[in-house]
Protein backbone atom coordinates (compact mmCIF):
# COMPACT_ATOMS: atom_id res chain seq x y z
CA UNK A 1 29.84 10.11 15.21
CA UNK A 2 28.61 8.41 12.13
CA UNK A 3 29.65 5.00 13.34
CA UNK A 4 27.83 5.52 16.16
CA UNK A 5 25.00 6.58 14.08
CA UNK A 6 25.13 3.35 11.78
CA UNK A 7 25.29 1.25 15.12
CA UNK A 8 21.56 2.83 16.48
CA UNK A 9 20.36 2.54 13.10
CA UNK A 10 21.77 -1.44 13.20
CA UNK A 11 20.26 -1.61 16.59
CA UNK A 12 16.92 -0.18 15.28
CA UNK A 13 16.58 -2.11 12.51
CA UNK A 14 16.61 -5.72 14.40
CA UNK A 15 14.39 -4.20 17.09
CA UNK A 16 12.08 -3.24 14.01
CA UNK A 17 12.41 -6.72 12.22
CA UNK A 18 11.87 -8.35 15.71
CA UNK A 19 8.64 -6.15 15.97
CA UNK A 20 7.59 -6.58 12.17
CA UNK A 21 8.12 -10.34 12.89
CA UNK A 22 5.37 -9.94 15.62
CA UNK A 23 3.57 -7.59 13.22
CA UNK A 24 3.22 -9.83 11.01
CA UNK A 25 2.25 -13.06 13.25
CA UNK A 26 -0.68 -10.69 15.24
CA UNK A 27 -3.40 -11.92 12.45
CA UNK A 28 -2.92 -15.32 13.71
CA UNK A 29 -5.70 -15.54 15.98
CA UNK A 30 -7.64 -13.59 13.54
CA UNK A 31 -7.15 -16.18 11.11
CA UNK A 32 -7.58 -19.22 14.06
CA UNK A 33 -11.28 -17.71 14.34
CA UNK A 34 -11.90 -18.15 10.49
CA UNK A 35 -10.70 -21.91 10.54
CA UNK A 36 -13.03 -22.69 13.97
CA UNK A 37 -15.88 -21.20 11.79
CA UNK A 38 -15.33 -21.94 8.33
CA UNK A 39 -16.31 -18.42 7.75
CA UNK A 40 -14.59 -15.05 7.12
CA UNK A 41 -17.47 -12.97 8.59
CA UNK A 42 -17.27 -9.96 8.78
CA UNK A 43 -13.55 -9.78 8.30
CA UNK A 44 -11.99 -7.97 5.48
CA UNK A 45 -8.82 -9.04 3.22
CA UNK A 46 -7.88 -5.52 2.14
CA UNK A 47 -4.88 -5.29 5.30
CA UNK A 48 -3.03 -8.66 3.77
CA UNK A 49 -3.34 -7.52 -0.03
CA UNK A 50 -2.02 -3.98 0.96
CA UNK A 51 0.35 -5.67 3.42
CA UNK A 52 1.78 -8.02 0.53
CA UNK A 53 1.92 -5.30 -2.49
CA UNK A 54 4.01 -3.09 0.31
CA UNK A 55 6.37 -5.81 1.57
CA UNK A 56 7.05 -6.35 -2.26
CA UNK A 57 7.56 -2.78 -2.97
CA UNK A 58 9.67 -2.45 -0.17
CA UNK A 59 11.88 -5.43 -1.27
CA UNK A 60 12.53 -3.77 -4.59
CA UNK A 61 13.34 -0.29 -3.33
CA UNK A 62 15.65 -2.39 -0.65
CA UNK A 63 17.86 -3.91 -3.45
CA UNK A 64 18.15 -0.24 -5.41
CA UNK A 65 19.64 0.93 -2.11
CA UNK A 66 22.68 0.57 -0.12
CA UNK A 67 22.55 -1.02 3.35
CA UNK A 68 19.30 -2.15 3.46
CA UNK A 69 19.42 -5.62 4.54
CA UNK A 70 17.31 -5.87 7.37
CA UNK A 71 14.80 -4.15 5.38
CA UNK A 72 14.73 -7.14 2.69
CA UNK A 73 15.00 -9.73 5.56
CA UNK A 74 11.28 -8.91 6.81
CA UNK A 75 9.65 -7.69 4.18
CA UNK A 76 10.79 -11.27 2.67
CA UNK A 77 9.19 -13.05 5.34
CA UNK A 78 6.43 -10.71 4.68
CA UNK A 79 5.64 -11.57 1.56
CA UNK A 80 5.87 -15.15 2.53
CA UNK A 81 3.41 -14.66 5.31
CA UNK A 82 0.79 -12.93 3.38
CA UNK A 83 0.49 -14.76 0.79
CA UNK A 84 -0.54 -17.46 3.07
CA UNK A 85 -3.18 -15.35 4.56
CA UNK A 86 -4.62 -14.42 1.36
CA UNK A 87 -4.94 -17.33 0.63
CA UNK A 88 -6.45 -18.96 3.77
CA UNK A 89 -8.86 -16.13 3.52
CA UNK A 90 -9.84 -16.64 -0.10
CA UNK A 91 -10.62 -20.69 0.90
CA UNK A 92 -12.73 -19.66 3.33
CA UNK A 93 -14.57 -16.30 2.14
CA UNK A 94 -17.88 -16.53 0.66
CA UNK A 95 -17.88 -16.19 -3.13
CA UNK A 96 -18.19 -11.93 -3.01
CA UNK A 97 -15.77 -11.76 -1.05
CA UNK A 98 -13.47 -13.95 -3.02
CA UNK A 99 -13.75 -12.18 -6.21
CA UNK A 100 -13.15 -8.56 -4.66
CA UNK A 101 -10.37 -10.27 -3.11
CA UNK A 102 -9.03 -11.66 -6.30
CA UNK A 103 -9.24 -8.09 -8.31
CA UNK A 104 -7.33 -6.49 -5.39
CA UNK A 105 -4.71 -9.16 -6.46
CA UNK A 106 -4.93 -8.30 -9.68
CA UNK A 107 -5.01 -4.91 -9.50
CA UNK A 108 -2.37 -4.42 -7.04
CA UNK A 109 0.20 -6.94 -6.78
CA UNK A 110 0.64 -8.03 -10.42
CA UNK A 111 -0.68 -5.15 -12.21
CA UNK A 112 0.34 -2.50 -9.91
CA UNK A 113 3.72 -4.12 -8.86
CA UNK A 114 4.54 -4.93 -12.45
CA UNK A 115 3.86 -1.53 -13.83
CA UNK A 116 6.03 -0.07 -11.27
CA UNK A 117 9.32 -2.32 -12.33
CA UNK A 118 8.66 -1.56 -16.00
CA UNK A 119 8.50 1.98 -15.80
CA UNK A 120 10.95 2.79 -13.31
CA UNK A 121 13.32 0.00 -15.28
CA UNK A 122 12.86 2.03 -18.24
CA UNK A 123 12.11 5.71 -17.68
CA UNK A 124 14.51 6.41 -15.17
CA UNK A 125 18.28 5.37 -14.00
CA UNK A 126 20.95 5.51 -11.20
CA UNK A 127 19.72 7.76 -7.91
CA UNK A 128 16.56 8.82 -9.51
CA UNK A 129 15.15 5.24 -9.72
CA UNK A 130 15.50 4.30 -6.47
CA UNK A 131 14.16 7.86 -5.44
CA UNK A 132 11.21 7.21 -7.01
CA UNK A 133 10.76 4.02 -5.91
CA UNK A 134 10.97 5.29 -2.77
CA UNK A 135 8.32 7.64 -2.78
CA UNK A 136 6.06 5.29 -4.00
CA UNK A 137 6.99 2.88 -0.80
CA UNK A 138 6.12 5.77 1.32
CA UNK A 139 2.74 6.03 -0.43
CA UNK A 140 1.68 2.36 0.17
CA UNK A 141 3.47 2.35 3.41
CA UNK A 142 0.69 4.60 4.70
CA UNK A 143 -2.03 2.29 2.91
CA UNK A 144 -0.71 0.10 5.23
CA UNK A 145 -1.01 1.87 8.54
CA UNK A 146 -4.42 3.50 7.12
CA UNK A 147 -5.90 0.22 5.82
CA UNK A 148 -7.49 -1.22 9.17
CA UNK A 149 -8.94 2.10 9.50
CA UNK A 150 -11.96 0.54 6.99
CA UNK A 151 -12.74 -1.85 9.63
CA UNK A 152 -12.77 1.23 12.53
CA UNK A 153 -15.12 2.74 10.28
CA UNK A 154 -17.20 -1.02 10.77
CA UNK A 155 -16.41 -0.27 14.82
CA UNK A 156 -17.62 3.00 14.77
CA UNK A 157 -20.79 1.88 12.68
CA UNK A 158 -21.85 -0.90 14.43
CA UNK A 159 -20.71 -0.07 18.29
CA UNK A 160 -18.66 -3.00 18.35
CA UNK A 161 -15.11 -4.71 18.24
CA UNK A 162 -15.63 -7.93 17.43
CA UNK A 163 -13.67 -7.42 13.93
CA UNK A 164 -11.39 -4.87 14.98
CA UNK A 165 -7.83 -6.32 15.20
CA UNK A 166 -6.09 -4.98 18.47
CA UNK A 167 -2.98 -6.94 18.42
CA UNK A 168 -2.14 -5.82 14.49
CA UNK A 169 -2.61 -2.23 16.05
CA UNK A 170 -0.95 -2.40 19.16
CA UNK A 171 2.06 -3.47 17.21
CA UNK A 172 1.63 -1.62 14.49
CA UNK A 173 2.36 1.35 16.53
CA UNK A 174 5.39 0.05 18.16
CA UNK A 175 6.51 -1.22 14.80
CA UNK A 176 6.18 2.48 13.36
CA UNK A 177 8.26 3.77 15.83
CA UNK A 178 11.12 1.47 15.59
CA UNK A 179 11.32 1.72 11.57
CA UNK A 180 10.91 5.78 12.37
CA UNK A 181 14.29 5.80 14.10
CA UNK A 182 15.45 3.29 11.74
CA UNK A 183 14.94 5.89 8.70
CA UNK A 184 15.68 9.09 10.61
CA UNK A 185 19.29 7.46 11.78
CA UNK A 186 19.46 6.60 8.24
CA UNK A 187 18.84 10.19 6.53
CA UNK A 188 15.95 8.25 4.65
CA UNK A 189 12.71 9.96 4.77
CA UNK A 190 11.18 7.39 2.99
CA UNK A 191 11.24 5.16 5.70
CA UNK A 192 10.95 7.93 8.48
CA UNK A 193 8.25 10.05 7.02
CA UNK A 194 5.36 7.41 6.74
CA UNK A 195 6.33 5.62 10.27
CA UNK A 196 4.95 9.43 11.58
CA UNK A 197 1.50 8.98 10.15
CA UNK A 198 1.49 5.04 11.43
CA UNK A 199 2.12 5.71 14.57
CA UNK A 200 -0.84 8.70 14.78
CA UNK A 201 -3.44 5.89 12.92
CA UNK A 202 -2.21 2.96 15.71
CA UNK A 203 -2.47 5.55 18.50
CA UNK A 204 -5.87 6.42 17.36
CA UNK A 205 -7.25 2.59 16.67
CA UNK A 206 -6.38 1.67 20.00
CA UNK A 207 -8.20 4.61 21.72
CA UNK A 208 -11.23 3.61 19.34
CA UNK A 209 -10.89 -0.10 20.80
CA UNK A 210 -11.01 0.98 24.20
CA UNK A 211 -13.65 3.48 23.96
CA UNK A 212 -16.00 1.18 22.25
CA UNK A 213 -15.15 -2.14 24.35
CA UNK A 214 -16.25 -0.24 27.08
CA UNK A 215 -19.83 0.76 25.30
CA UNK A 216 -20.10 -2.56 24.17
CA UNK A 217 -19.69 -4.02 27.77
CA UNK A 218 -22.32 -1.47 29.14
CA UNK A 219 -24.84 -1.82 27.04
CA UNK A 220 -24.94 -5.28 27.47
CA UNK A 221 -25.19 -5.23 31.17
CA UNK A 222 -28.45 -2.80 30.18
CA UNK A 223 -29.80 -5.14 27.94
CA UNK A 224 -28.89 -8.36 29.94
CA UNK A 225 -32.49 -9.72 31.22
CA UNK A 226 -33.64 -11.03 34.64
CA UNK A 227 -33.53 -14.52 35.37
CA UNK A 228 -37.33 -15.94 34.79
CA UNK A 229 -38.69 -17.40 38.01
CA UNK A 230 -40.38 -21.07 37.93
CA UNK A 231 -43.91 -20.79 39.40
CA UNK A 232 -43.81 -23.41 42.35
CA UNK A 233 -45.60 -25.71 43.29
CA UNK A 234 -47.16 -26.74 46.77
CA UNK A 235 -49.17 -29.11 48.39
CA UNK A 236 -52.32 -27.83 50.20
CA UNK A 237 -54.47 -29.25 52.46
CA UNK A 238 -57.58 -27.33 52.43
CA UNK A 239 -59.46 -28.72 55.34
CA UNK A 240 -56.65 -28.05 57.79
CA UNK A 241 -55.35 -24.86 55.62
CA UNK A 242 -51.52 -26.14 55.37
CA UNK A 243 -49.28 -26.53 52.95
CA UNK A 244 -47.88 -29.56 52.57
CA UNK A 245 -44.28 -30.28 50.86
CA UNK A 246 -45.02 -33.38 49.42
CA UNK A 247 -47.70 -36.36 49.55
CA UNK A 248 -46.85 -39.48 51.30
CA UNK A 249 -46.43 -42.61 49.04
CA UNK A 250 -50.15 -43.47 51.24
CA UNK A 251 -51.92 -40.57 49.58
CA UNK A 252 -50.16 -41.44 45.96
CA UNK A 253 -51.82 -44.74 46.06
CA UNK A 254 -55.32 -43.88 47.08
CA UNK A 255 -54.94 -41.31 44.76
CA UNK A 256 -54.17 -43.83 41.87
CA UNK A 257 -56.82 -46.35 43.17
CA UNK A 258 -59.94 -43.75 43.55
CA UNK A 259 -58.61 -42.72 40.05
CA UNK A 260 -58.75 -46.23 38.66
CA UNK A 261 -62.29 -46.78 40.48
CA UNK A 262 -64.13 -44.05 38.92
CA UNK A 263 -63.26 -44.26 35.61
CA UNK A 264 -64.25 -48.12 36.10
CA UNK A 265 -67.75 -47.01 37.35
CA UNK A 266 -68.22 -44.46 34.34
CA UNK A 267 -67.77 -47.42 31.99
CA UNK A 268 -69.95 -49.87 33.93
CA UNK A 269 -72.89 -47.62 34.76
CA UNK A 270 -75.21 -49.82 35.09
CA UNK A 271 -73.47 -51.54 38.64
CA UNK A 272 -73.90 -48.13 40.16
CA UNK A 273 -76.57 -49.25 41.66
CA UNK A 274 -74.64 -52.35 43.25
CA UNK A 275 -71.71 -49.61 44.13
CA UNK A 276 -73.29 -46.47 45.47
CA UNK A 277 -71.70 -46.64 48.91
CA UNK A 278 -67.88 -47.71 47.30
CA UNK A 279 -68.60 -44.61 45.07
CA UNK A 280 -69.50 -41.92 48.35
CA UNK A 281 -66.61 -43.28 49.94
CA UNK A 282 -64.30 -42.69 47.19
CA UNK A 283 -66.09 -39.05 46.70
CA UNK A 284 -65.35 -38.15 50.05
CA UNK A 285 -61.87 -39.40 50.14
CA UNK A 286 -61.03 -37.36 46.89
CA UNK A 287 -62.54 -34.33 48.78
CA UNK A 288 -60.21 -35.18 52.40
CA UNK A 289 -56.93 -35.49 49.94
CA UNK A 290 -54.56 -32.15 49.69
CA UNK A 291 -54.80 -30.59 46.56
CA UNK A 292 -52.37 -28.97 44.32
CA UNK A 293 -51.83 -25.73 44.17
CA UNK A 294 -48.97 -22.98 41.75
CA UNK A 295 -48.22 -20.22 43.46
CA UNK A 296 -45.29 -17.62 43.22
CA UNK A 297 -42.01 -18.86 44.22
């Protein structure tokens, strides 16, 4: 019975490395926005820090431990991958957001991280350590899981999900329950009892997403305005009442050459005499030409 309970837990673990793999990948297109617009926006690095100090923790409690190995296979890779994050996100984020970014750092992964191997090293020994240790990976497991909830907060605040990372919660959720089964199989509450709360937090970003995707789409086919329609414009003929649809190449000219005529006889005023009957010609041929007209299309 307990080999078949060390061959589920096996089977659990590389389903949740597999998912933690993916896990850890989902910020990819996040991070694919932030290159196309030099920018991090409105995007925060508070997930990655938290994601890095945990992966490290986790490592540490991993080697105090017994049969652990697929627990220090992808939290190594996560360390690896966050640190690359981080840093892609403190080349691009304006200069706030860089120096919150770099405290956090500070703070958490060589203050916080360092503080824990001292005193643990020191104040404690054998089983105990790596209890403790443990505890304190369940603690910043569930910064983890509750971490994104800052930026549902941002959904929540500003009706939208342009910043809200579905993929990292999607698997997130699936990556909670693997690990869950993982622990449970394992007698470790440790790494059972936070993969509870994760899975409640994923379940409840996602159902944020999709209520709020939803509002966003309908309010903008409220606020989405009619097309503006071009006044047209006609030819009419007001002797014969018609419209016309365009002049003939006949009418352009005499058009251009009556135009050309009177603006010769305003300069030259004094062969108006000479000119009267050109100019009453060229009066009532203005006068038989269609007119334009912008009406209402």
């Amino acid at each position: 019975m307990a080999g078949m309970s060390g061959h589920w837990a096996f089977a659990f673990g590389v389903l949740g490395n597999i998912i933690s793999f993916i896990v850890f990948l989902s910020p990819i297109p996040t991070f694919y926005k932030i290159y196309k617009k030099k920018s991090t926006e409105g995007y925060q690095s508070i997930p990655y820090v938290v994601a890095l100090f945990s992966s490290m923790l986790w490592i540490y409690y991993a080697f105090l431990k017994t049969n652990t190995t697929l627990l220090i296979t992808i939290n190594s890779f996560g360390v690896f991958i966050e640190t690359i994050y981080v840093g892609f996100y403190l080349f691009y984020a304006p200069k706030k957001a860089r120096v919150q970014t770099i405290k956090m750092l500070l703070l958490s992964v060589v203050g916080g991280f360092g503080a824990i191997v001292l005193v643990t090293q020191f104040l404690f020994k054998g089983a105990v350590r790596g209890q403790v240790v443990g505890w304190i990976c369940l603690v910043f497991s569930l910064c983890v899981f509750v971490a994104p909830l800052g930026i549902v907060r941002q959904v929540i605040k500003t009706k939208s999900v342009e910043y809200m990372p579905l993929l990292l919660s999607v698997f997130l959720t699936l990556s909670a329950v693997a690990w869950f089964f993982y622990g449970l199989l394992l007698k470790d509450i440790n790494i059972a009892a936070p993969n509870v709360l994760g899975f409640i937090f994923g379940i409840l970003q996602i159902v944020l997403y999709v209520i709020y995707s939803k509002k966003e789409k309908a309010i903008f086919k409220e606020q989405k305005l009619p097309e503006i329609q071009k006044p047209a414009v006609v030819v009419v003929d007001e002797n014969n009442n018609k419209k016309l649809s365009e002049l003939t190449q006949e009418q352009i000219i005499d058009i251009v050459k009556l135009a050309g005529l009177l603006v010769s006889t305003d300069k030259t005023g004094s062969h108006m005499s000479h000119d009267t009957n050109c100019g009453v010609k060229a009066a009532n041929k203005i006068e038989n030409m269609p007119k334009l007209q912008t009406v209402d299309a």
